[in-house]
PDB file of N, CA and C in Angstrom:
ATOM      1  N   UNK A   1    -138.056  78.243 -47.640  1.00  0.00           N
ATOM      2  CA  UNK A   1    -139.402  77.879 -48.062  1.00  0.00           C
ATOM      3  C   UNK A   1    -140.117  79.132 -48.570  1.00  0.00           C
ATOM      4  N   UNK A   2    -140.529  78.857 -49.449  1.00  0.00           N
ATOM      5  CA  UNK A   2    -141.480  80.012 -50.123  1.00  0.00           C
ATOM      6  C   UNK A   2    -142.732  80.371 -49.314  1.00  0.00           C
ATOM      7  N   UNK A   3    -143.351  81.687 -49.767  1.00  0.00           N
ATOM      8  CA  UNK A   3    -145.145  81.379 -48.446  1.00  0.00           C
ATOM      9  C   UNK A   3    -145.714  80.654 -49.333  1.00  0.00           C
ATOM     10  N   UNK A   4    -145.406  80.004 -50.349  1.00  0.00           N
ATOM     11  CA  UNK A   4    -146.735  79.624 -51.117  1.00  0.00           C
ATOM     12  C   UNK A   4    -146.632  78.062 -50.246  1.00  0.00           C
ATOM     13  N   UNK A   5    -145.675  77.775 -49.834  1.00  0.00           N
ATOM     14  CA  UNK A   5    -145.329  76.256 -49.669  1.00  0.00           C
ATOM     15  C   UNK A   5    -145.631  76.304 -48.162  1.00  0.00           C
ATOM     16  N   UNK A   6    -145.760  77.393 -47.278  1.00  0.00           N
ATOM     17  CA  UNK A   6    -146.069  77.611 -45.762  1.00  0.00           C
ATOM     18  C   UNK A   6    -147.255  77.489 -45.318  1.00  0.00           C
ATOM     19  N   UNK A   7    -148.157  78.195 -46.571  1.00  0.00           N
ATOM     20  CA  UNK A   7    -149.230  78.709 -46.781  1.00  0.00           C
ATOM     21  C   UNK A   7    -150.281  77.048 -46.914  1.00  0.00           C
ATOM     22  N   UNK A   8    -149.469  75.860 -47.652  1.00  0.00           N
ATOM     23  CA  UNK A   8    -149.648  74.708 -48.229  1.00  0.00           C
ATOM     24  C   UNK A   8    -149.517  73.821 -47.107  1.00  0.00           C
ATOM     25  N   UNK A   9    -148.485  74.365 -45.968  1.00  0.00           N
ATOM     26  CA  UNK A   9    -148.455  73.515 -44.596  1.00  0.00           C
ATOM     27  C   UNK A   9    -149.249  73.849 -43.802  1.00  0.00           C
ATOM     28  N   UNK A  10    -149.428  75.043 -43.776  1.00  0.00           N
ATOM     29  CA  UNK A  10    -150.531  75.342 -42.374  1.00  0.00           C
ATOM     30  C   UNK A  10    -152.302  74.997 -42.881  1.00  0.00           C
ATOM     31  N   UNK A  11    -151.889  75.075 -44.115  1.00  0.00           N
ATOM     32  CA  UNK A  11    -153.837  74.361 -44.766  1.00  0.00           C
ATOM     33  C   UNK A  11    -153.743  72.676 -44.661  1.00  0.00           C
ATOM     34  N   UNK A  12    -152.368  72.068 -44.709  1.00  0.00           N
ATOM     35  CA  UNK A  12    -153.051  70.967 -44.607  1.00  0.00           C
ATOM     36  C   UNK A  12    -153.166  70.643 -43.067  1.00  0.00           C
ATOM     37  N   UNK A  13    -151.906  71.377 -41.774  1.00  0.00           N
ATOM     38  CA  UNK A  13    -152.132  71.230 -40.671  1.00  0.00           C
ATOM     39  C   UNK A  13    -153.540  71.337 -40.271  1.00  0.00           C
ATOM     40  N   UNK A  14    -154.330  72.570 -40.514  1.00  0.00           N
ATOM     41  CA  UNK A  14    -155.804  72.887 -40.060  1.00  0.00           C
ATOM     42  C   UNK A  14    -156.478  71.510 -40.534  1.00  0.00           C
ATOM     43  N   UNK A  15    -156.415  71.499 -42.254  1.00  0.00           N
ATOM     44  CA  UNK A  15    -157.157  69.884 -42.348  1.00  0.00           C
ATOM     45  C   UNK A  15    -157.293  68.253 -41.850  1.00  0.00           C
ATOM     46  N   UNK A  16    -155.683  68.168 -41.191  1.00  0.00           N
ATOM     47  CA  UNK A  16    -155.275  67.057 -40.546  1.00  0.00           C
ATOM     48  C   UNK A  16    -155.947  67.451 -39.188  1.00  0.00           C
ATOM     49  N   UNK A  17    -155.964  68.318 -38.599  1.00  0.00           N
ATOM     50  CA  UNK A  17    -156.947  68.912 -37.319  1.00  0.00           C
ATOM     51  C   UNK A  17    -158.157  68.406 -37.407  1.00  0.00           C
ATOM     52  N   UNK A  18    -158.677  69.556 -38.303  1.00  0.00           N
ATOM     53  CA  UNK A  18    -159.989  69.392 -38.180  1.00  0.00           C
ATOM     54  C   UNK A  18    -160.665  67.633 -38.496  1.00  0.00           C
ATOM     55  N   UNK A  19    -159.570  66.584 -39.454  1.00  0.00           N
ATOM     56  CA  UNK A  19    -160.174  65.643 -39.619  1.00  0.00           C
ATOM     57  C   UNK A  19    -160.110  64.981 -38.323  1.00  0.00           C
ATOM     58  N   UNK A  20    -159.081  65.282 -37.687  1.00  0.00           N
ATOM     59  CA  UNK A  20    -159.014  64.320 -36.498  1.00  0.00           C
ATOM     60  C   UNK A  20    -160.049  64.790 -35.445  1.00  0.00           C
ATOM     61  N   UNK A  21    -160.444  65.838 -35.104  1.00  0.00           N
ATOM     62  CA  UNK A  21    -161.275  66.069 -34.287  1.00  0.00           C
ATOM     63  C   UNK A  21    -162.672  65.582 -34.513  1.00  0.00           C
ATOM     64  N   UNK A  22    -163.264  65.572 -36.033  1.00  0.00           N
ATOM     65  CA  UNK A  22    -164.230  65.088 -36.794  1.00  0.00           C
ATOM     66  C   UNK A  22    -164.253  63.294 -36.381  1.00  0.00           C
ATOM     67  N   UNK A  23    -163.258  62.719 -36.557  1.00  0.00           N
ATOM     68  CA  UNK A  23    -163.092  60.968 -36.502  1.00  0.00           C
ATOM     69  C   UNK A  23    -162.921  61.463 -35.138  1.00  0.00           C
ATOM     70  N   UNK A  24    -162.810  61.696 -33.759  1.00  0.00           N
ATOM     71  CA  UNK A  24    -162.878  61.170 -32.637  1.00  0.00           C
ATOM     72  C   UNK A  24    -164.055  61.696 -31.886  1.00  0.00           C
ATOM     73  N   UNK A  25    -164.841  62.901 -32.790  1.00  0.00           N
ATOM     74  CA  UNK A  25    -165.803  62.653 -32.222  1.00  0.00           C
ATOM     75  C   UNK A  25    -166.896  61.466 -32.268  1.00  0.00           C
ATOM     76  N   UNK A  26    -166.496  61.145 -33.700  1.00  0.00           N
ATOM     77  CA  UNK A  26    -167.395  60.083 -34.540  1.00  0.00           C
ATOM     78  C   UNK A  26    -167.385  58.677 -33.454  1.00  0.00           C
ATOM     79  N   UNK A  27    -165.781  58.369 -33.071  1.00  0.00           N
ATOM     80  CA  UNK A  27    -165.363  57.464 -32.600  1.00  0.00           C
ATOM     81  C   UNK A  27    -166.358  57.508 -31.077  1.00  0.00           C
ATOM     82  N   UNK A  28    -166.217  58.869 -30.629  1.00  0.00           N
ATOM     83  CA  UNK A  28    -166.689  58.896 -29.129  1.00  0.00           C
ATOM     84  C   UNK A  28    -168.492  58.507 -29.856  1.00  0.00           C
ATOM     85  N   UNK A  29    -169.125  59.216 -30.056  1.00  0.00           N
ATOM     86  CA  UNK A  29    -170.602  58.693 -30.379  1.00  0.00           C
ATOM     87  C   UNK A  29    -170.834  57.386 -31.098  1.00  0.00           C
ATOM     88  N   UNK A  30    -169.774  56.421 -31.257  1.00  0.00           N
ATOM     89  CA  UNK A  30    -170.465  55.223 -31.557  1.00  0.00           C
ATOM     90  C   UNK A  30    -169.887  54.406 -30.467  1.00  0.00           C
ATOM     91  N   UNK A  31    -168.674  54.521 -29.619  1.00  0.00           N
ATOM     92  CA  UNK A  31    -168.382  53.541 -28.941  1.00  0.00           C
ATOM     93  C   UNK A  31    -169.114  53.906 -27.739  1.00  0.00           C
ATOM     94  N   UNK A  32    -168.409  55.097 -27.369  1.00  0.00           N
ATOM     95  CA  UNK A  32    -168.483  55.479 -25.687  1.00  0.00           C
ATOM     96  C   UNK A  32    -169.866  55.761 -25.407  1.00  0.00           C
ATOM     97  N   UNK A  33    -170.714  56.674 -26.340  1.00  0.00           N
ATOM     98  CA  UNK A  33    -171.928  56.725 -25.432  1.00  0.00           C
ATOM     99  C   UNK A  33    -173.126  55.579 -25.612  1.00  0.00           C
ATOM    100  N   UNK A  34    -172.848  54.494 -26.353  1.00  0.00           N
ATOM    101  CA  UNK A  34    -173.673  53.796 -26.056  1.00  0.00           C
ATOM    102  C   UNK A  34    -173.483  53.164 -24.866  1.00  0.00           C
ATOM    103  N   UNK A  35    -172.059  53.170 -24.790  1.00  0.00           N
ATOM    104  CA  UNK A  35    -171.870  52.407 -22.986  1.00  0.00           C
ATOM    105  C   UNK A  35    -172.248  53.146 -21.750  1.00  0.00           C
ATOM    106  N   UNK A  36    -172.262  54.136 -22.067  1.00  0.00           N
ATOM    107  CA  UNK A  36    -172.524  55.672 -20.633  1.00  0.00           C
ATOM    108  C   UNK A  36    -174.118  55.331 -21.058  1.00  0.00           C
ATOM    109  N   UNK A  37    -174.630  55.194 -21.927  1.00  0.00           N
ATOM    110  CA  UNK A  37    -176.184  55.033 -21.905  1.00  0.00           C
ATOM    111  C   UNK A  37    -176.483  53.653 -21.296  1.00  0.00           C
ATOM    112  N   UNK A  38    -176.120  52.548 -21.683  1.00  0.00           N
ATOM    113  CA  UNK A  38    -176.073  51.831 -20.836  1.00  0.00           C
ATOM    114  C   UNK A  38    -176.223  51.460 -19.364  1.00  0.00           C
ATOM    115  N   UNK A  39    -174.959  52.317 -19.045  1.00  0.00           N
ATOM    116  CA  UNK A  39    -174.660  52.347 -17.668  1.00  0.00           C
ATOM    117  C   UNK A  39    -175.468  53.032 -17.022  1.00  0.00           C
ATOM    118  N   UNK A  40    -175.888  54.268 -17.770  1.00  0.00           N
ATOM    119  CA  UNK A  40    -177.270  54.999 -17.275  1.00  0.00           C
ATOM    120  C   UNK A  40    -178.548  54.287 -16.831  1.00  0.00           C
ATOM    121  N   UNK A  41    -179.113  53.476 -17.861  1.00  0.00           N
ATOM    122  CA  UNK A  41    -180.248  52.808 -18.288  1.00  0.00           C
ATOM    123  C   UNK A  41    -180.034  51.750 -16.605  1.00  0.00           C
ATOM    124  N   UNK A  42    -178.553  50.969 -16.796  1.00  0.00           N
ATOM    125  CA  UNK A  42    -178.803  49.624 -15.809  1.00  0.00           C
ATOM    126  C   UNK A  42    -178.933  50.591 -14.409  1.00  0.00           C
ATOM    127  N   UNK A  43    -178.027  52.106 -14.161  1.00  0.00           N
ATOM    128  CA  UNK A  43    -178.060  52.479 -12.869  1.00  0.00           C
ATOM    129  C   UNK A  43    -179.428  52.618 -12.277  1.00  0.00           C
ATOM    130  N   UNK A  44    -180.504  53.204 -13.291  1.00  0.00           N
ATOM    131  CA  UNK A  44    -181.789  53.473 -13.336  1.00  0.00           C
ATOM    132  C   UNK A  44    -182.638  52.376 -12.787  1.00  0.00           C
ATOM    133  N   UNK A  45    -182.159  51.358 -14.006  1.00  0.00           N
ATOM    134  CA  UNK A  45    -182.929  50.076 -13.213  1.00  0.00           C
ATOM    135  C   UNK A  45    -183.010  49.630 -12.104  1.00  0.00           C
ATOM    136  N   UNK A  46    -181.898  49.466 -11.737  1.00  0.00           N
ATOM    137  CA  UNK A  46    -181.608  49.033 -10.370  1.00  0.00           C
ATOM    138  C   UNK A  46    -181.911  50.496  -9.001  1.00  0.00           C
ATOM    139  N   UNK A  47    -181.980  51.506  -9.638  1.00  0.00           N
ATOM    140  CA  UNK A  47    -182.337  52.108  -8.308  1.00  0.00           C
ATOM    141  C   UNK A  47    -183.943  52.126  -7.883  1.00  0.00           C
ATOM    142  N   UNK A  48    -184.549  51.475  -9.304  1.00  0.00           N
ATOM    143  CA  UNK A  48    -185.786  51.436  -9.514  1.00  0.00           C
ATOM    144  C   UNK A  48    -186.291  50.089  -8.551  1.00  0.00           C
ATOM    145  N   UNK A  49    -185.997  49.071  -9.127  1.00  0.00           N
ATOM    146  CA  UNK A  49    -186.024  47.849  -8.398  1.00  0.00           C
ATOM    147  C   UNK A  49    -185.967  48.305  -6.879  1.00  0.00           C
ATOM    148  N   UNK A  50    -184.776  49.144  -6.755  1.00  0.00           N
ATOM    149  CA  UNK A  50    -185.139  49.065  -4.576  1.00  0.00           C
ATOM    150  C   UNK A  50    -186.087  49.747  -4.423  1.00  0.00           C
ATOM    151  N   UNK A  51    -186.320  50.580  -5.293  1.00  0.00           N
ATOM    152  CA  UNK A  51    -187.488  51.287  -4.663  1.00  0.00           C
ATOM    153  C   UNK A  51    -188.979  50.598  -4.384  1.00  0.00           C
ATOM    154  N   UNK A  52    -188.652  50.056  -5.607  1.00  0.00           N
ATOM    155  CA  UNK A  52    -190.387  49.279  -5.071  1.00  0.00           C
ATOM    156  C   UNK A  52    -190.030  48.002  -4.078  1.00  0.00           C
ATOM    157  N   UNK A  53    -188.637  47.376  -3.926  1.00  0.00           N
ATOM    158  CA  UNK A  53    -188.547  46.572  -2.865  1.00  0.00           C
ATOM    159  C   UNK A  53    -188.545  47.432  -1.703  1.00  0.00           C
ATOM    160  N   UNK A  54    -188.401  48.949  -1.398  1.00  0.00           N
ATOM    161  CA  UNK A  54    -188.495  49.705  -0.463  1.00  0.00           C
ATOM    162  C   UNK A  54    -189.995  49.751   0.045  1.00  0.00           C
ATOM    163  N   UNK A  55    -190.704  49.910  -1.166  1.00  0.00           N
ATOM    164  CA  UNK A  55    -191.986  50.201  -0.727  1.00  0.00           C
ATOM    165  C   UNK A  55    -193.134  48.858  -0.785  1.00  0.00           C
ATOM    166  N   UNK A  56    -192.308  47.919  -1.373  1.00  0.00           N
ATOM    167  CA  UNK A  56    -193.220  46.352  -0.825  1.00  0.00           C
ATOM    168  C   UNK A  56    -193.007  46.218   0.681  1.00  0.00           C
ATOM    169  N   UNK A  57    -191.756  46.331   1.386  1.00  0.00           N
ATOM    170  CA  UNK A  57    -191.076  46.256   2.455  1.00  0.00           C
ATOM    171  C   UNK A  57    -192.247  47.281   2.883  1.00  0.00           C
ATOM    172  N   UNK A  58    -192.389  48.556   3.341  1.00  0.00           N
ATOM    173  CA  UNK A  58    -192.654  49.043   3.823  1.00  0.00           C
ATOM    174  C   UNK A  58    -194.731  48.879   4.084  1.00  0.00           C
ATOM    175  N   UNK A  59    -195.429  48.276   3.324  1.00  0.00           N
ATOM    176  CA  UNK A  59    -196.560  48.471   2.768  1.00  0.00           C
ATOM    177  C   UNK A  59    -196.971  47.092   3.564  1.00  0.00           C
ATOM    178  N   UNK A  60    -195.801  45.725   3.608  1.00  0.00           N
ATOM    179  CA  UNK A  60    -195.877  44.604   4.547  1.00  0.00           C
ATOM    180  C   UNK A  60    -195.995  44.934   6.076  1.00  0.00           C
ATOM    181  N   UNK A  61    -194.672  46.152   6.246  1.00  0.00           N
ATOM    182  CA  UNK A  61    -194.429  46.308   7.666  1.00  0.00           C
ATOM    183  C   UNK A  61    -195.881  47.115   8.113  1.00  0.00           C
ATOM    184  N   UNK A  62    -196.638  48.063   6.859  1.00  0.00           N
ATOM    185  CA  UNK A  62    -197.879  48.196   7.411  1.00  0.00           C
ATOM    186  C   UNK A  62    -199.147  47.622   8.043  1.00  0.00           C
ATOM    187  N   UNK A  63    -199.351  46.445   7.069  1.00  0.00           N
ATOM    188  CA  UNK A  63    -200.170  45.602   7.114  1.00  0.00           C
ATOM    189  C   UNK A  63    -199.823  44.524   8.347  1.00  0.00           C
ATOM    190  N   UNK A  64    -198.709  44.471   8.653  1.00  0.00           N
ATOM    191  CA  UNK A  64    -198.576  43.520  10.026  1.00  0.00           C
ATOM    192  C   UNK A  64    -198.840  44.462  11.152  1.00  0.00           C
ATOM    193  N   UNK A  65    -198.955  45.470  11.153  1.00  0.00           N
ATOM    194  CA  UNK A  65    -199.086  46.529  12.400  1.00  0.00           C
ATOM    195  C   UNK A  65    -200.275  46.596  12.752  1.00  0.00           C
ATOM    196  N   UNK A  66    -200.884  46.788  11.503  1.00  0.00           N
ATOM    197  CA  UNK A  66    -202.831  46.945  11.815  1.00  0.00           C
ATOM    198  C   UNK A  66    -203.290  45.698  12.137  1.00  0.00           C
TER     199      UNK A  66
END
């Protein structure tokens, strides 16, 4: 092999690289983090929800004491 033809493999290796790293990041920011946001958003909710069922609970157990 000549370098001109080595020279022709290792530029398109870097380009086949770099495209693939380019498409899976692409891939990861449209599939995956809308679901991790998601999952964020519902964990949120729901830790939210006990809390104020924590503190209805607790605000009842006041009011029956006095």
């Amino acid at each position: 092999m000549s370098p001109e033809q080595i020279n022709d493999l290792l530029k398109a290796f870097v380009v086949g690289c770099c495209t693939g790293a380019i498409v899976s990041v692409a891939a990861m920011a449209l599939f995956v983090l809308p679901y991790l946001r998601a999952r964020i958003i519902s964990e949120y909710e729901w830790r939210r929800e006990a809390e104020l069922k924590l503190t209805n609970c607790t605000s009842c157990h006041e009011e029956n004491q006095s």
